[in-house]
C-alpha atoms as a PDB file:
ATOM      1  CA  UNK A   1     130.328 143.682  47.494  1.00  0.00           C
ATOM      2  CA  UNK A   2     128.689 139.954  47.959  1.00  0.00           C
ATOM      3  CA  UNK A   3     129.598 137.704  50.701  1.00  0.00           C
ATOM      4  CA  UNK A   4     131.303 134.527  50.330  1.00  0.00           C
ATOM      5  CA  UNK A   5     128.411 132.049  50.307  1.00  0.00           C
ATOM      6  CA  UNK A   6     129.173 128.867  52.006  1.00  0.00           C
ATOM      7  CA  UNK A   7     127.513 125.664  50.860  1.00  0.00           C
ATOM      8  CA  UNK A   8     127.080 122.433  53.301  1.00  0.00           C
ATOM      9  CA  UNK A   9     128.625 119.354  51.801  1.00  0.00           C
ATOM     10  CA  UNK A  10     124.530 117.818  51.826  1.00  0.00           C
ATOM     11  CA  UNK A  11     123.431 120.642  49.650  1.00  0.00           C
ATOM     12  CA  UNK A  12     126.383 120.139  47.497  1.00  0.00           C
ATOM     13  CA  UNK A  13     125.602 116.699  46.918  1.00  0.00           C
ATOM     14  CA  UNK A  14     122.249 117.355  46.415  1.00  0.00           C
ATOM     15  CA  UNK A  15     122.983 120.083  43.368  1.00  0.00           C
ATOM     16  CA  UNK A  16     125.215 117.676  42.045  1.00  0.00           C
ATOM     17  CA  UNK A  17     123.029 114.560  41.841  1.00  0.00           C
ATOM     18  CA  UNK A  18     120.501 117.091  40.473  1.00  0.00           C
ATOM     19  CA  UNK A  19     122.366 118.041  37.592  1.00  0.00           C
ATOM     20  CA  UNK A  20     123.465 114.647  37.085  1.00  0.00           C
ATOM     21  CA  UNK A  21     120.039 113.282  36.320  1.00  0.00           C
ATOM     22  CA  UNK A  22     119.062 115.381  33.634  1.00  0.00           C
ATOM     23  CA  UNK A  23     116.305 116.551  34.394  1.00  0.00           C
ATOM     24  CA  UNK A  24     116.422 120.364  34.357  1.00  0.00           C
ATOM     25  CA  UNK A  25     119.244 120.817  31.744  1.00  0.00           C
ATOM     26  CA  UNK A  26     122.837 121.980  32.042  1.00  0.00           C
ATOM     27  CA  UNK A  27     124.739 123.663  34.801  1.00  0.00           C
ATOM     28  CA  UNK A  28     123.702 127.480  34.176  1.00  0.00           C
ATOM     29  CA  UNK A  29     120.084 125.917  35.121  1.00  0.00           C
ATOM     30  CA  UNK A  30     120.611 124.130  37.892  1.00  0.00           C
ATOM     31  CA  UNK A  31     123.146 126.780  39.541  1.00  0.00           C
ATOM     32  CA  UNK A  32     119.809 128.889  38.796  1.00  0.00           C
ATOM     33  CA  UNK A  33     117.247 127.096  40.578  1.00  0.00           C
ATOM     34  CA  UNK A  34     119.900 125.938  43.813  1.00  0.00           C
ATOM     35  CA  UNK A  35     120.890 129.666  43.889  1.00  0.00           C
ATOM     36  CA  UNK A  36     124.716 128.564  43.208  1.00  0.00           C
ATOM     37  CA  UNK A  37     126.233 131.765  41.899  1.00  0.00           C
ATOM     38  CA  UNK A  38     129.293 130.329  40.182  1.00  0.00           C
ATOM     39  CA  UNK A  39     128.645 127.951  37.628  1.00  0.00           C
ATOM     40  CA  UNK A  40     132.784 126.850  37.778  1.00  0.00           C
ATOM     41  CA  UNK A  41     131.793 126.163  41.427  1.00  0.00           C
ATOM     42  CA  UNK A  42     129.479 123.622  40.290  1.00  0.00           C
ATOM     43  CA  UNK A  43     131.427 122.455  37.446  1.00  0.00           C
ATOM     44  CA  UNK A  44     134.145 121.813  40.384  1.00  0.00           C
ATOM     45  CA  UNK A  45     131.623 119.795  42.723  1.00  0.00           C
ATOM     46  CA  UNK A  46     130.907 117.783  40.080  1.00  0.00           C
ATOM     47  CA  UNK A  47     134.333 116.949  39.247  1.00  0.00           C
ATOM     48  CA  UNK A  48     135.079 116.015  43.001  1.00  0.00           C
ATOM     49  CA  UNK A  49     131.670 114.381  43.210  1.00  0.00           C
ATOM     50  CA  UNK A  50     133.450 111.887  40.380  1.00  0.00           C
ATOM     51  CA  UNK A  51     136.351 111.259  41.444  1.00  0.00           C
ATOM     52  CA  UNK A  52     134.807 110.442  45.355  1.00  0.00           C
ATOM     53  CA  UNK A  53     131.102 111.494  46.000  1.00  0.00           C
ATOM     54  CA  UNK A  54     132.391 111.775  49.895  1.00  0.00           C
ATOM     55  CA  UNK A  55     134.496 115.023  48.695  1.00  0.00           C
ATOM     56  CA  UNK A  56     132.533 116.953  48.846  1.00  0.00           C
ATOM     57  CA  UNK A  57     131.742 116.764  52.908  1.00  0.00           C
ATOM     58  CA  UNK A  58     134.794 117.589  53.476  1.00  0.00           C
ATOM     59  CA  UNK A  59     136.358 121.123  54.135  1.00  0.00           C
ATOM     60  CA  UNK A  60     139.551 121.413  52.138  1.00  0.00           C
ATOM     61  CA  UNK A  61     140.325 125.302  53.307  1.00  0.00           C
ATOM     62  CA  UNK A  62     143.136 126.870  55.150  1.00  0.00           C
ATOM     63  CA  UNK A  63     146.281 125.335  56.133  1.00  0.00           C
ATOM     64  CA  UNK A  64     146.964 121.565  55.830  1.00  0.00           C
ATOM     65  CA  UNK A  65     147.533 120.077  59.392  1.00  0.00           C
ATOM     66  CA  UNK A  66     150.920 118.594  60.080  1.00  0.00           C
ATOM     67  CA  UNK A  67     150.617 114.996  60.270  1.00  0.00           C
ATOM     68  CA  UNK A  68     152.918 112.876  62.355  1.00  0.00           C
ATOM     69  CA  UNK A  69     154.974 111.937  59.282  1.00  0.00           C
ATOM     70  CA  UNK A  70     156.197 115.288  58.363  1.00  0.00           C
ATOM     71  CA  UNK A  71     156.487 116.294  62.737  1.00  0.00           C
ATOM     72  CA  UNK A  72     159.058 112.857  62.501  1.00  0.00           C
ATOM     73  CA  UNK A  73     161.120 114.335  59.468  1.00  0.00           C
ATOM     74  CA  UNK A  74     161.111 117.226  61.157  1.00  0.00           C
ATOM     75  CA  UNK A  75     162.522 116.575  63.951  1.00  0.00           C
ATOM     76  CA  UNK A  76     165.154 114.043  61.681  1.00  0.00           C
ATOM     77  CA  UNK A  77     166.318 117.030  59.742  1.00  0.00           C
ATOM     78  CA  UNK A  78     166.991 119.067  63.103  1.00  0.00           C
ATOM     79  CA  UNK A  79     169.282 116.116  63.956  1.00  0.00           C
ATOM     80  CA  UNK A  80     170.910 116.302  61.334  1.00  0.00           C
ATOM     81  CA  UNK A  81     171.486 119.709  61.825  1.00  0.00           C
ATOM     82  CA  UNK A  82     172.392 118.971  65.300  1.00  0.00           C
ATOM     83  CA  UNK A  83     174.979 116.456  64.492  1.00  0.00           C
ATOM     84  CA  UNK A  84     176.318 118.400  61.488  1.00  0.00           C
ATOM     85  CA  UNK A  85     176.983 121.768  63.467  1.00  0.00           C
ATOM     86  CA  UNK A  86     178.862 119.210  66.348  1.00  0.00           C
ATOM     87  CA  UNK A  87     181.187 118.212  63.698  1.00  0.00           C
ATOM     88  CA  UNK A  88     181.621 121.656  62.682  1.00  0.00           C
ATOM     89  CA  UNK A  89     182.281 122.728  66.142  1.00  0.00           C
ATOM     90  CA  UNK A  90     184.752 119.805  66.387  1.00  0.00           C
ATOM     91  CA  UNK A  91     187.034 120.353  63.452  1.00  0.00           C
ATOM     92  CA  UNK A  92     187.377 124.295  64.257  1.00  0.00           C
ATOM     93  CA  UNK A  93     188.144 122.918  68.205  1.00  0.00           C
ATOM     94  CA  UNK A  94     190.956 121.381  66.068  1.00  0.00           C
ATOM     95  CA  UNK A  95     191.830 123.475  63.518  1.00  0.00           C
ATOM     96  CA  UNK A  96     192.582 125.708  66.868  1.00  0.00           C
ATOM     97  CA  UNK A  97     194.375 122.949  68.522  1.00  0.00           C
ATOM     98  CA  UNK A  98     196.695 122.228  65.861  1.00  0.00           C
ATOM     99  CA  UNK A  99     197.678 126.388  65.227  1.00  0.00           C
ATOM    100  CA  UNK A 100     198.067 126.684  68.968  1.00  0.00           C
ATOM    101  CA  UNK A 101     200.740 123.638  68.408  1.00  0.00           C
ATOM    102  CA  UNK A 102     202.437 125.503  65.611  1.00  0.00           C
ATOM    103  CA  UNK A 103     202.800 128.712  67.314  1.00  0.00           C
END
């Protein structure tokens, strides 16, 4: 069983701008001579490398941080939790109120 092989953001750049100028051919070559074992992996730098050549420098594993944004509608939708179980809690206080009055 291989190792996951983990590739610096410079190297991936490099393989990319190789196989963008030509000169050796397709991807199957170039994945050959970098040592790339996955030709879909380079098929998917190249496709980030498009869309913004500074992709590919960044590591886009794991979990996504929580920004500030979603901490703030966090804590909004406890609020609103907060203030909807008061409510609650003040109707049943009375709902009781007004059978206690019947009785």
């Amino acid at each position: 069983m291989r190792k996951n092989k983990k590739y610096t953001g410079e190297f991936k750049e490099k393989v990319v701008k190789e196989y963008l100028s030509g000169q050796h051919g397709g991807l199957d070559t170039v994945a050959k001579i970098y040592d790339v074992r996955n030709v879909s992996q380079l098929k998917k730098w190249v496709k980030k490398y498009r869309e913004d050549p500074t992709s590919l420098h960044r590591e886009n594993r794991g979990r996504k941080k929580l920004s500030s944004k979603t901490d703030k509608s966090r804590e909004e939708l406890l609020q609103e939790k907060i203030d909807y179980l008061t409510m609650e809690n003040a109707i049943l206080k009375k709902w009781v109120q007004l059978i206690k009055e019947k009785h």
